[in-house]
Protein backbone atom coordinates (compact mmCIF):
# COMPACT_ATOMS: atom_id res chain seq x y z
CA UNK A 1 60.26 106.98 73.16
CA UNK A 2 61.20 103.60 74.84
CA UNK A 3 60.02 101.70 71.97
CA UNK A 4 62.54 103.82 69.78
CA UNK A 5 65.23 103.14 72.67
CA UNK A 6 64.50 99.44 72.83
CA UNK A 7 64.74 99.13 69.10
CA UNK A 8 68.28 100.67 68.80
CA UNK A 9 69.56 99.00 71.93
CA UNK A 10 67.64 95.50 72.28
CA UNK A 11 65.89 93.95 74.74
CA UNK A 12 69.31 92.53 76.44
CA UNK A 13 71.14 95.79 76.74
CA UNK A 14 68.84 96.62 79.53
CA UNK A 15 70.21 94.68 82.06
CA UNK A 16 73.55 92.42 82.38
CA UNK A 17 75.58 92.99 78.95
CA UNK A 18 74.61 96.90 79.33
CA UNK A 19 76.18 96.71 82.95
CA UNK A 20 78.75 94.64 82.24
CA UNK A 21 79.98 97.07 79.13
CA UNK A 22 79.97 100.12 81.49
CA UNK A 23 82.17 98.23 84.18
CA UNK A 24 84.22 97.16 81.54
CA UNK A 25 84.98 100.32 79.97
CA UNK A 26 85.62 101.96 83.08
CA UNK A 27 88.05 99.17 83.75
CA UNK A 28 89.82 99.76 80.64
CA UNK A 29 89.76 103.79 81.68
CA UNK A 30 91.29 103.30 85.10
CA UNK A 31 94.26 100.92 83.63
CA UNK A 32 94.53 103.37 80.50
CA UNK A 33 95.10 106.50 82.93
CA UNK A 34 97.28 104.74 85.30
CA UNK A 35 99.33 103.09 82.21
CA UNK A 36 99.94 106.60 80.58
CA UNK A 37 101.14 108.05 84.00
CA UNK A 38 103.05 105.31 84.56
CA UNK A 39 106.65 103.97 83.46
CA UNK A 40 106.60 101.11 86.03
CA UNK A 41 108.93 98.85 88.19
CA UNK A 42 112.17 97.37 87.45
CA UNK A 43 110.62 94.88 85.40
CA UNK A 44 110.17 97.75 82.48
CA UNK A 45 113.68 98.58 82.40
CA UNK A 46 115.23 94.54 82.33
CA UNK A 47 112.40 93.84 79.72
CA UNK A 48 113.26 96.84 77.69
CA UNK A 49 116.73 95.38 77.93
CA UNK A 50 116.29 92.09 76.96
CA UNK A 51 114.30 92.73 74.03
CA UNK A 52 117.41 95.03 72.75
CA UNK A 53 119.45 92.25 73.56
CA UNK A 54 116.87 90.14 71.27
CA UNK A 55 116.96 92.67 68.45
CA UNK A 56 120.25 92.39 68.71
CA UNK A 57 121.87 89.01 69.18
CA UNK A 58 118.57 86.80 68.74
CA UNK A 59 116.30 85.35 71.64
CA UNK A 60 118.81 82.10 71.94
CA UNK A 61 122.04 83.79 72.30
CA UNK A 62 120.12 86.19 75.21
CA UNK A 63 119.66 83.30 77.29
CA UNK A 64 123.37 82.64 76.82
CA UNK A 65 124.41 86.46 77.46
CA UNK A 66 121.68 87.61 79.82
CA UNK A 67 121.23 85.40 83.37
CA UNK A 68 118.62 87.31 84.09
CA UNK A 69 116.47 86.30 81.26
CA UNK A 70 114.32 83.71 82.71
CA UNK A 71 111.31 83.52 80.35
CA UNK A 72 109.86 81.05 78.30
CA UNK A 73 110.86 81.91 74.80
CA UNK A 74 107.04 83.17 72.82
CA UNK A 75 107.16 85.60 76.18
CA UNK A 76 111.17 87.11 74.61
CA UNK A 77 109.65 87.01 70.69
CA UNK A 78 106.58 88.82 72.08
CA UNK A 79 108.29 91.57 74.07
CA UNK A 80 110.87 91.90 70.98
CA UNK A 81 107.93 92.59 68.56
CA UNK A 82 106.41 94.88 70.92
CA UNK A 83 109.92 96.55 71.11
CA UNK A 84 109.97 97.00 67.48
CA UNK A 85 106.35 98.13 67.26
CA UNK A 86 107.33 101.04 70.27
CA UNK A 87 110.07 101.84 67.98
CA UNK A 88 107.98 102.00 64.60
CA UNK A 89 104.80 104.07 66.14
CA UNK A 90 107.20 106.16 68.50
CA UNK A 91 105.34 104.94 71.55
CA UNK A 92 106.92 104.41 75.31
CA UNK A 93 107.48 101.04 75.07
CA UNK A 94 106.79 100.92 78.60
CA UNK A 95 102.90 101.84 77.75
CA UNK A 96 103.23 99.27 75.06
CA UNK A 97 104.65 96.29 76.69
CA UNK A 98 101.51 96.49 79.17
CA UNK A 99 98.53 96.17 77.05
CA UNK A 100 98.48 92.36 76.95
CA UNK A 101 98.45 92.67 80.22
CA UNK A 102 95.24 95.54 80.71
CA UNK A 103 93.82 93.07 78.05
CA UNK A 104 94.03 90.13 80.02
CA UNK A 105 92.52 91.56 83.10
CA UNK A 106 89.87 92.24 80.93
CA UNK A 107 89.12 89.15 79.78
CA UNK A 108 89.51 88.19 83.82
CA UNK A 109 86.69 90.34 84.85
CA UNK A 110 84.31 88.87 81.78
CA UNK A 111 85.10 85.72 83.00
CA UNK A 112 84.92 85.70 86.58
CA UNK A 113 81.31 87.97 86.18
CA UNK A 114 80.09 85.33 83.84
CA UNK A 115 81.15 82.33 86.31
CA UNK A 116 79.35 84.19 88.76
CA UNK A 117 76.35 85.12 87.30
CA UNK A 118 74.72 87.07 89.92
CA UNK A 119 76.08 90.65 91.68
CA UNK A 120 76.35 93.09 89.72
CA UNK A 121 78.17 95.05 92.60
CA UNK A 122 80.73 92.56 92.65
CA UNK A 123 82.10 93.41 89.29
CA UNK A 124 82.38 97.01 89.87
CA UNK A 125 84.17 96.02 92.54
CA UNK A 126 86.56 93.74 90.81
CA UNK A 127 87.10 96.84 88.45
CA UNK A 128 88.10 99.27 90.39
CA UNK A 129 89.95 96.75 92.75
CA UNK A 130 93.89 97.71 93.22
CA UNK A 131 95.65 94.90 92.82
CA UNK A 132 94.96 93.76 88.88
CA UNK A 133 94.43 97.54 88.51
CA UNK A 134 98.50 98.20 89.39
CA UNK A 135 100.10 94.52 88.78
CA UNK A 136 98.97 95.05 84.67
CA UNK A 137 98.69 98.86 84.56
CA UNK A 138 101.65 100.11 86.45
CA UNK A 139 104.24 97.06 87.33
CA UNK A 140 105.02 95.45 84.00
CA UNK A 141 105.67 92.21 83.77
CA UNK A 142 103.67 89.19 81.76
CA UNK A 143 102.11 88.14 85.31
CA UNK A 144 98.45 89.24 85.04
CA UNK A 145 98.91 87.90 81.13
CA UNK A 146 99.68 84.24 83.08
CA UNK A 147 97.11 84.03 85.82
CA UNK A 148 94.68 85.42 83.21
CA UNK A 149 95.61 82.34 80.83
CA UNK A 150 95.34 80.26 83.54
CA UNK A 151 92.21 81.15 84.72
CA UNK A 152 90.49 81.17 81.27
CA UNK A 153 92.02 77.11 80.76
CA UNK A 154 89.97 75.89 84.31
CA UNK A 155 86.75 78.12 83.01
CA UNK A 156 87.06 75.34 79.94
CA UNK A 157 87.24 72.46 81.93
CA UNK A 158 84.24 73.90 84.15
CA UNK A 159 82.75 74.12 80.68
CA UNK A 160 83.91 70.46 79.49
CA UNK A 161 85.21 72.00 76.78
CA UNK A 162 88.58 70.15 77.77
CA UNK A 163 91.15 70.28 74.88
CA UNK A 164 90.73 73.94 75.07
CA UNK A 165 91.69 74.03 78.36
CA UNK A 166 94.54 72.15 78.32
CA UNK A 167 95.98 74.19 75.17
CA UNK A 168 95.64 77.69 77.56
CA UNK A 169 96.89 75.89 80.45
CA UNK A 170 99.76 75.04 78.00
CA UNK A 171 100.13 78.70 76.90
CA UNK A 172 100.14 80.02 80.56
CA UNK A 173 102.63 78.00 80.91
CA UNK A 174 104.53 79.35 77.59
CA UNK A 175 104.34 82.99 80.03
CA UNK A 176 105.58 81.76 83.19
CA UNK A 177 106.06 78.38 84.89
CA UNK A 178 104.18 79.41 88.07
CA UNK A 179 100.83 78.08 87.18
CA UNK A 180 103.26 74.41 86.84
CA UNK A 181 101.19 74.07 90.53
CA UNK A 182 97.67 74.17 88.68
CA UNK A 183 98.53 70.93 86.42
CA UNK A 184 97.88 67.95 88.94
CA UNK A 185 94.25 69.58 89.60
CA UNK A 186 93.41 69.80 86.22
CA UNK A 187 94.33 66.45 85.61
CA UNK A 188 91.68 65.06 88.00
CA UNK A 189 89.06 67.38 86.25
CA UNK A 190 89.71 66.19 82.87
CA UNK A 191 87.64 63.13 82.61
CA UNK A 192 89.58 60.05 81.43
CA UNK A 193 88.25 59.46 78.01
CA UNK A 194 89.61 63.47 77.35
CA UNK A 195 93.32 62.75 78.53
CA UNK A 196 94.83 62.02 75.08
CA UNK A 197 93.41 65.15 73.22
CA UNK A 198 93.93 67.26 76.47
CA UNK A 199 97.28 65.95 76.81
CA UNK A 200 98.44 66.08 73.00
CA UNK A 201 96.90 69.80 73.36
CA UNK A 202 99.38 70.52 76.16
CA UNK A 203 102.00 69.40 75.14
CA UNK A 204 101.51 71.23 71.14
CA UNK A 205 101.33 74.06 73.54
CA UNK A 206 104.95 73.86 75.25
CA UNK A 207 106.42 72.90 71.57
CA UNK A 208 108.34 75.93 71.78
CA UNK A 209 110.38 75.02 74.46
CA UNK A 210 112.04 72.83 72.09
CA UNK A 211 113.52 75.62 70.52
CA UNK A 212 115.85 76.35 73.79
CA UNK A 213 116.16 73.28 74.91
CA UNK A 214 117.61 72.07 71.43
CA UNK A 215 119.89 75.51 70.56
CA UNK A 216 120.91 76.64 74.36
CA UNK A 217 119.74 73.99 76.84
CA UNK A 218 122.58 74.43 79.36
CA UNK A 219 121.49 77.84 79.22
CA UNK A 220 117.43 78.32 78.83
CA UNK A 221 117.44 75.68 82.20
CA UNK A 222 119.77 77.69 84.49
CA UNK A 223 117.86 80.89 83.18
CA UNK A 224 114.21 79.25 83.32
CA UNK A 225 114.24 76.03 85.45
CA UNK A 226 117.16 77.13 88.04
CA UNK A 227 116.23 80.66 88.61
CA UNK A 228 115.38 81.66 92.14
CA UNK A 229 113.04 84.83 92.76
CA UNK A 230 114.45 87.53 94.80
CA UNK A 231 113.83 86.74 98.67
CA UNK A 232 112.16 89.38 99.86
CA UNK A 233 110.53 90.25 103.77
CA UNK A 234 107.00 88.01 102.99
CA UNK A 235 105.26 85.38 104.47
CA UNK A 236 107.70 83.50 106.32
CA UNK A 237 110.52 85.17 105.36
CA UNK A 238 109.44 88.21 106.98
CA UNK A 239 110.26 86.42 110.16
CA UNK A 240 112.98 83.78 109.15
CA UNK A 241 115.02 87.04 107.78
CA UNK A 242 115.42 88.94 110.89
CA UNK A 243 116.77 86.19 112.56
CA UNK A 244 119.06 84.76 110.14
CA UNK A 245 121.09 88.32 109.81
CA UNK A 246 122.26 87.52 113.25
CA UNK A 247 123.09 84.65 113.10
CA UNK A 248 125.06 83.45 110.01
CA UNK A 249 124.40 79.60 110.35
CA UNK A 250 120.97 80.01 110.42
CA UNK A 251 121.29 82.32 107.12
CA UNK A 252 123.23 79.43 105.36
CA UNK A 253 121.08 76.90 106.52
CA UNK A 254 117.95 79.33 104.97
CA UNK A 255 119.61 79.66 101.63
CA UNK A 256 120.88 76.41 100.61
CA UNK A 257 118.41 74.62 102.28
CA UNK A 258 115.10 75.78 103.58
CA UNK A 259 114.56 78.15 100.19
CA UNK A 260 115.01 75.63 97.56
CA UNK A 261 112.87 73.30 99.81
CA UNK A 262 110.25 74.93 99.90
CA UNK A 263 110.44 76.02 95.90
CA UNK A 264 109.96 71.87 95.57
CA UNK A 265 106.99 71.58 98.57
CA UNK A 266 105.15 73.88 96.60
CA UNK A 267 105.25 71.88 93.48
CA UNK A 268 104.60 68.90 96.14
CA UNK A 269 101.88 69.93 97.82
CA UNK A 270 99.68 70.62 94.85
CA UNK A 271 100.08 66.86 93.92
CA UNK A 272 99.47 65.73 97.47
CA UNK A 273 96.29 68.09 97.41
CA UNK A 274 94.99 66.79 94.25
CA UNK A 275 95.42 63.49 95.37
CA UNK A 276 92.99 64.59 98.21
CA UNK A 277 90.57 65.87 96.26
CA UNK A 278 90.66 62.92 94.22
CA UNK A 279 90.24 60.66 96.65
CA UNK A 280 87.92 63.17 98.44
CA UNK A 281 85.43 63.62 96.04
CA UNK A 282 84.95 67.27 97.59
CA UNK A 283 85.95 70.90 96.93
CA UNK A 284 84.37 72.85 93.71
CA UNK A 285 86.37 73.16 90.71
CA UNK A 286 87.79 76.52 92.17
CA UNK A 287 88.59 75.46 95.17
CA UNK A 288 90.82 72.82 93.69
CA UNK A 289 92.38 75.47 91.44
CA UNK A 290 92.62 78.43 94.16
CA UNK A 291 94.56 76.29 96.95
CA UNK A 292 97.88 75.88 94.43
CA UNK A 293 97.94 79.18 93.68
CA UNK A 294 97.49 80.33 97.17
CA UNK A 295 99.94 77.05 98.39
CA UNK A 296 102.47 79.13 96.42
CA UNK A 297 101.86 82.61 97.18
CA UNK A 298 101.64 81.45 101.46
CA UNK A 299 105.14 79.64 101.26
CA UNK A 300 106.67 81.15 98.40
CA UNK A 301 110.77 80.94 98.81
CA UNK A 302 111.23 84.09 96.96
CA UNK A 303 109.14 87.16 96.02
CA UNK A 304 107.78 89.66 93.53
CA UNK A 305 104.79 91.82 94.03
CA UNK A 306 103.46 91.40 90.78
CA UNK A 307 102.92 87.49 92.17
CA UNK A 308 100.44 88.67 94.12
CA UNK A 309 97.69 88.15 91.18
CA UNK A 310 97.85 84.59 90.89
CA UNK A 311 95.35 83.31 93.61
CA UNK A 312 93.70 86.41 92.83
CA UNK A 313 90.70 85.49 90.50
CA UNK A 314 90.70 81.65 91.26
CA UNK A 315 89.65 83.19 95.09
CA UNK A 316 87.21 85.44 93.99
CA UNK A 317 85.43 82.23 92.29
CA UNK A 318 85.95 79.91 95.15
CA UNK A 319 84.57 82.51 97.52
CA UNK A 320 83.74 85.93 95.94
CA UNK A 321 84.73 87.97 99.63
CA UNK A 322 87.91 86.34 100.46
CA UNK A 323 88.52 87.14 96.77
CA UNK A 324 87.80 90.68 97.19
CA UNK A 325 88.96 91.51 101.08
CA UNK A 326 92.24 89.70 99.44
CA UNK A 327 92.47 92.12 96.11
CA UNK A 328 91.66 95.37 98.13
CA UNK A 329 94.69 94.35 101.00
CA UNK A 330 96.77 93.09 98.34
CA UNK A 331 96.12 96.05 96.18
CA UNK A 332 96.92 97.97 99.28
CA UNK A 333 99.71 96.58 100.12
CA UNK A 334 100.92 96.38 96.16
CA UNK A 335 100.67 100.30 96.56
CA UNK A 336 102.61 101.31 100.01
CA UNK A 337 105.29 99.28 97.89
CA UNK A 338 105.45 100.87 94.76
CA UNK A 339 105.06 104.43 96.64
CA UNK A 340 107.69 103.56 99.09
CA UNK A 341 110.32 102.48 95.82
CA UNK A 342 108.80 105.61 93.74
CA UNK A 343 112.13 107.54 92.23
CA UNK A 344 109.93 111.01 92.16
CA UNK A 345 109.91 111.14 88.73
CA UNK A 346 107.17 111.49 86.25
CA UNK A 347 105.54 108.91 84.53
CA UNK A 348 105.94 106.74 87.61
CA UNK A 349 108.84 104.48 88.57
CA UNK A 350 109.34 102.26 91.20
CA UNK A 351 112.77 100.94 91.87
CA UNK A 352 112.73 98.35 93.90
CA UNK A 353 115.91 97.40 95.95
CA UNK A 354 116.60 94.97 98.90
CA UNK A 355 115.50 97.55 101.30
CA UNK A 356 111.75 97.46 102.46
CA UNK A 357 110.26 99.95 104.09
CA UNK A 358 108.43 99.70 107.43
CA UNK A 359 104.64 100.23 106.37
CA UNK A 360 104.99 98.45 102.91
CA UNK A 361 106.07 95.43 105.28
CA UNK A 362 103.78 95.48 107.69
CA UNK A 363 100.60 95.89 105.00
CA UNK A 364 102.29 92.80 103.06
CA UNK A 365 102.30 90.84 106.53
CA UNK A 366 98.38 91.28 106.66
CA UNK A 367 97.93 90.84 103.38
CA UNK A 368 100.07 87.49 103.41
CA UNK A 369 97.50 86.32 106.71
CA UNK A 370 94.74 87.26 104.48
CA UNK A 371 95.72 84.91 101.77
CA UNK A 372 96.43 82.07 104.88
CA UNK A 373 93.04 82.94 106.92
CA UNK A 374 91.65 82.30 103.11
CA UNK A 375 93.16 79.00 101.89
CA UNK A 376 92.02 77.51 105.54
CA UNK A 377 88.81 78.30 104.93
CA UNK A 378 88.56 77.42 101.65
CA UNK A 379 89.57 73.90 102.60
CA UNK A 380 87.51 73.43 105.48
CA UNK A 381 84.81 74.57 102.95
CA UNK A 382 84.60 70.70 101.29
CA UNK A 383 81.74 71.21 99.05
CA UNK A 384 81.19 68.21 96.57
CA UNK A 385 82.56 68.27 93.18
CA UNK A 386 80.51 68.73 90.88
CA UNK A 387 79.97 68.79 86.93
CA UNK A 388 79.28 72.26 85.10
CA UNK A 389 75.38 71.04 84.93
CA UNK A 390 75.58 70.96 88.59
CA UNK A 391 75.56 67.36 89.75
CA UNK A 392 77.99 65.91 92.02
CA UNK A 393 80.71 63.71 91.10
CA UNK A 394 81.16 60.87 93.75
CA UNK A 395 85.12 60.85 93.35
CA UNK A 396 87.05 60.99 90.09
CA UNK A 397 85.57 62.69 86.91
CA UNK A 398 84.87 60.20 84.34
CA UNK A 399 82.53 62.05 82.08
């Protein structure tokens, strides 16, 4: 009898790729029940929008007619033929619009279990953690798409497989511009003789911003470049907005000032870090990567839950139980919003409006010190760099 079931299984379906299919599919199974019981956030409704809008007048002419269209443009042709497709199966495109998304968390939790090649307990964790559970299954937005991008471009450089790297950096940033903050690190982990393919890759990669920049620019910059997230009550906002309601200076001051500041410190401060690092020769691969993404998530000018993702993975490799106390709090605190904005209606929708409740703030607050406690520690952390056989790098990678 076990010879018969090691014949029609193998050998390696015993252990790891056995586990690892079970965790998967019950992945997939969570974010496929939550998806079909879900309709979503806001985000849904604008992107269900914008891709009539597409259908209708073309992608160029919606950056023109719709402000609120801030994506890069393979992001509006993507969401268009996923419109079309909703229309020509007579699907929810709200269930449709979310499975690049459940396929990219996917892809996440094969990565991040291969990178750490040792509990198996941590990767049923990861899959039945809250927070890429509801940002891809429920929200529904192209965020867990982009950190999942980004995430599989620093897994190639960790691999030296370089050019590949640079070409899904590139296409994260064809998503969203967030992971912008992740580009001076991986330019200190490319090694020198690699910069002209991994920089030709990149840039192939962004060729379709051409497209708007050539037919609309005026247009595609205010909409992509210009556009300010909504300010919400997080991080330091949830104590800079009490006190600038009462006093209206300080509100001006906050808003033409201090918000677009920090929205250029970010960008700043991953430079400054790499140049660190560089100089350093310390920190891991992922601890280079994670501090951007957290950098931007800590001081972030404006808000959106779904942002919540991006440090997400790059923790759980830099330290695997910051990464998870962070996804369970986060998840938490991604679900005390989404319940407190919940219409009542069936499949789920969360409406979010200026108004934040109580709880969902105070959860976000801990969640937000989580992310903080977690970025100090990865920095006081300073292990040496080191090359994907294992051997430290004295400063710079030269290969």
């Amino acid at each position: 009898m076990s010879t018969s079931k090691a014949g029609l299984l193998g050998n390696g379906w015993r252990g790891p790729q056995l586990h690892t299919t079970l965790v998967l599919i019950l992945a997939l199974g969570l974010r496929i029940a939550v998806a079909s019981q879900s309709k979503g956030s806001n985000d849904v409704v604008l992107w269900e929008q914008f891709a009539r809008e597409i259908d209708a007048h073309g992608l160029m002419q919606t950056y023109v007619r719709q402000t609120w269209f801030n994506h890069p443009p393979l992001m509006g042709w993507m969401m268009w033929g996923q419109y079309r497709l909703a229309l020509a199966l007579d699907l929810p495109f709200s269930v449709l619009m979310k499975v690049p998304a459940i396929l990219a968390d996917l892809v996440v939790l094969l990565l991040v279990s291969s990178e750490l090649r040792s509990s198996r307990t941590i990767a049923l964790l990861i899959a039945l953690c809250p927070l890429p559970l509801l940002i891809s299954a429920h929200h529904g937005n192209t965020d867990s798409l982009c950190a999942g991008l980004a995430l599989a471009s620093f897994v190639m450089f960790r691999r030296t497989r370089y050019t590949l790297g640079a070409l899904l950096l590139g296409m994260a940033l064809n998503v969203k511009l967030i992971p912008i903050v992740l580009v001076p690190v991986a330019a200190i982990c490319v090694p020198l003789r690699y910069w002209p393919k991994s920089a030709l890759a990149l840039g192939l990669a962004l060729a379709p911003f051409a497209i708007p920049f050539a037919s609309v620019p005026e247009a595609f910059y205010r909409n992509a470049f210009a556009y300010k997230s909504i300010v919400a009550p997080w991080g330091i906002n949830f104590f800079a907005l009490p006190a600038a309601a009462e006093h209206p200076a300080l509100h001006a001051a906050l808003k033409e000032w201090v918000l677009p500041f920090a929205k250029n410190a970010i960008i700043l401060g991953s430079v400054v870090w790499a140049a660190i690092a560089f100089l350093a020769g310390r920190w891991t691969l992922w601890q280079r990567a994670f501090l951007p993404m957290a950098m931007f998530l800590v001081l972030a000018p404006g808000f959106g839950v779904q942002y919540l993702i991006y440090p997400f993975s790059f923790l759980l490799l830099a330290s695997p139980r910051h990464g998870l106390e962070y996804g369970f709090v986060a998840g938490l605190y991604a679900f005390t919003a989404y319940a407190f904005y919940w219409t009542g209606t069936l499949p789920a929708l969360s409406w979010f409006n200026p108004q934040w409740g109580l709880v969902a703030q105070g959860v976000g607050l801990i969640a937000w010190y989580v992310l903080a406690r977690a970025a100090v520690s990865v920095v006081a952390t300073a292990h040496p760099y080191a090359t994907e056989s294992g051997e430290p790098k004295a400063r710079f990678h030269r290969g």
